[in-house]
Protein backbone atom coordinates (compact mmCIF):
# COMPACT_ATOMS: atom_id res chain seq x y z
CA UNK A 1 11.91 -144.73 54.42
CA UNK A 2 15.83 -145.10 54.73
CA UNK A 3 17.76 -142.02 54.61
CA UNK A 4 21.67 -141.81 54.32
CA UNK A 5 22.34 -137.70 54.34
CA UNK A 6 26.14 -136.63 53.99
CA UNK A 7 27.62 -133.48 54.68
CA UNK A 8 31.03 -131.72 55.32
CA UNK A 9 32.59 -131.83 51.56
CA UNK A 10 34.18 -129.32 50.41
CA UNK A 11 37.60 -128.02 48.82
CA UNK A 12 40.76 -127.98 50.88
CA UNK A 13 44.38 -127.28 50.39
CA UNK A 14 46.67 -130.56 50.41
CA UNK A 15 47.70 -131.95 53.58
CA UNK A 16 44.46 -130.55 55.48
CA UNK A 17 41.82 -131.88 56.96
CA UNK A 18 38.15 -132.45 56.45
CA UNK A 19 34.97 -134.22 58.47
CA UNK A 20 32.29 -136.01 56.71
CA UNK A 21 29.27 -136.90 58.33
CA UNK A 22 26.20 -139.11 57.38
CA UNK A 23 23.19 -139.17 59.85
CA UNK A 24 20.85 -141.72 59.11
CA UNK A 25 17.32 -142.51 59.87
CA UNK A 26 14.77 -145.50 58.97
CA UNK A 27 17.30 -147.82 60.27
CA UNK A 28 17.80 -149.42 63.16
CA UNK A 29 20.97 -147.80 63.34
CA UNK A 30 22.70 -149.45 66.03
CA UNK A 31 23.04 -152.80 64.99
CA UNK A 32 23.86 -151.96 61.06
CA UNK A 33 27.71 -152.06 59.63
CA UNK A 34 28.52 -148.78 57.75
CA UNK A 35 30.68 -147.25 55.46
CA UNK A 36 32.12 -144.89 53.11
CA UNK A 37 33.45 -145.35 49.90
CA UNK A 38 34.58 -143.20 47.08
CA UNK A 39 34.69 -142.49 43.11
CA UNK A 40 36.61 -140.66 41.44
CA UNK A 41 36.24 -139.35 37.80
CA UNK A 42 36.44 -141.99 35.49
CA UNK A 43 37.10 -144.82 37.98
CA UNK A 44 34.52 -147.13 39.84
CA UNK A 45 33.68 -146.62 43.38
CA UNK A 46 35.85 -148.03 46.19
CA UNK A 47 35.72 -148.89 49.66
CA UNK A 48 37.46 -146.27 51.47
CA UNK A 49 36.45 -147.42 55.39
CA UNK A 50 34.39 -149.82 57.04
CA UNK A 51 32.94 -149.42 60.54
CA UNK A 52 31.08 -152.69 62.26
CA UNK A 53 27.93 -152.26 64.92
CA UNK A 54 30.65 -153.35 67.37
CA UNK A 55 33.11 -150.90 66.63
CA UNK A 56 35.60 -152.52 64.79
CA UNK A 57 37.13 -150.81 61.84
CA UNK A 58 38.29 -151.43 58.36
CA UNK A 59 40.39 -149.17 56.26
CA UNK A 60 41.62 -149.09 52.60
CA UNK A 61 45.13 -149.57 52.22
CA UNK A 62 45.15 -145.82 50.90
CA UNK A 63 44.08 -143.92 53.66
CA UNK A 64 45.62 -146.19 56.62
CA UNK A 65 46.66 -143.87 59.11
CA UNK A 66 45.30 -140.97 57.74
CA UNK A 67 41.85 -141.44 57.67
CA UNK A 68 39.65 -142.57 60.98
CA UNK A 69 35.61 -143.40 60.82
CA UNK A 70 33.77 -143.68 63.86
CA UNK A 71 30.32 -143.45 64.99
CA UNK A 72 27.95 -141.86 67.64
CA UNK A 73 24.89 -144.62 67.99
CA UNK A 74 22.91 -141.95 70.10
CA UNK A 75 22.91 -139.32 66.98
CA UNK A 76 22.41 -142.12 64.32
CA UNK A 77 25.71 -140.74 62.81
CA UNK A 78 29.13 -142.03 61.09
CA UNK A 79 31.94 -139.56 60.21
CA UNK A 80 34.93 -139.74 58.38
CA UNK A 81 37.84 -137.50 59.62
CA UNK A 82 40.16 -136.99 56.82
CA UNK A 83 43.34 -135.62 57.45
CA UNK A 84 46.67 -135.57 55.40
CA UNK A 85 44.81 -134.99 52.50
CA UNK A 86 46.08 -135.73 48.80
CA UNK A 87 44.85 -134.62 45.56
CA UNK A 88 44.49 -138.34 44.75
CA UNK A 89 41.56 -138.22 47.27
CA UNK A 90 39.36 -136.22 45.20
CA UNK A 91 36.39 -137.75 45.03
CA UNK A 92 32.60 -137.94 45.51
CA UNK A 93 32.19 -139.77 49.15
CA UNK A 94 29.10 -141.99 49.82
CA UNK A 95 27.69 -143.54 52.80
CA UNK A 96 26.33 -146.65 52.82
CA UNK A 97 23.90 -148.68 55.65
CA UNK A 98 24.42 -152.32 55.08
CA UNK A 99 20.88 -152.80 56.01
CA UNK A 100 18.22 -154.98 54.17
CA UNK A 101 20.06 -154.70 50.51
CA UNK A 102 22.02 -152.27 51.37
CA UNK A 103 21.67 -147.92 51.14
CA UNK A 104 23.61 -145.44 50.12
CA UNK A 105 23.28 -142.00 50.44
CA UNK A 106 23.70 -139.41 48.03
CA UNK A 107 27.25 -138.39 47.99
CA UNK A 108 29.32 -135.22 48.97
CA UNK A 109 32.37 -133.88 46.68
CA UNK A 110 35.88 -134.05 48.13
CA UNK A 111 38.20 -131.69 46.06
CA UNK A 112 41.66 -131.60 47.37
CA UNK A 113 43.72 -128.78 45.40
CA UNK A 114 45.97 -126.15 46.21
């Protein structure tokens, strides 16, 4: 049974920082692509960062150089350090395994406000 299980939401003040993490299990975790998207209110969900089983990276134009994902193969683990953040970034964050057809987990809110 694939499991995507995200964590570290929460509300913050603009221009802080926040770290969200999805640990993962019935995968073979190493060798699958991740990512995390978003969705806002009222809009559909979008890719906010891409990480390969190799490492390489993909970001949105939106969070470039604010926003880093990385992953820890040993704890079956992707985060998401946020930093700079806007109240445009608001949003429910989900993980997702591209694995088989593809998993996502179950989401964690984001709410930026002062």
């Amino acid at each position: 049974q694939v499991q995507l299980v995200e964590s570290g939401g929460g509300l913050v003040q603009p221009g802080g920082s926040l770290r969200l993490s999805c640990a993962a299990s019935g995968i073979i975790f190493s060798i699958t692509d991740m990512g995390w998207y978003r969705q806002a209110p009222g809009k559909q969900r979008e890719l906010v960062a891409t990480i390969t089983r190799g490492g390489s990276t993909n970001y949105a134009d939106f969070v470039k150089g604010r926003f880093i994902i990385s992953r820890d193969n040993a704890k079956k683990t992707v985060y998401l350090q946020m930093n700079s953040l806007k109240a445009e970034d608001t949003a429910v964050y989900y993980c997702n395994a591209k694995w088989s057809n593809g998993y996502w987990g179950q989401g964690t809110q984001v709410t930026v406000s002062s």
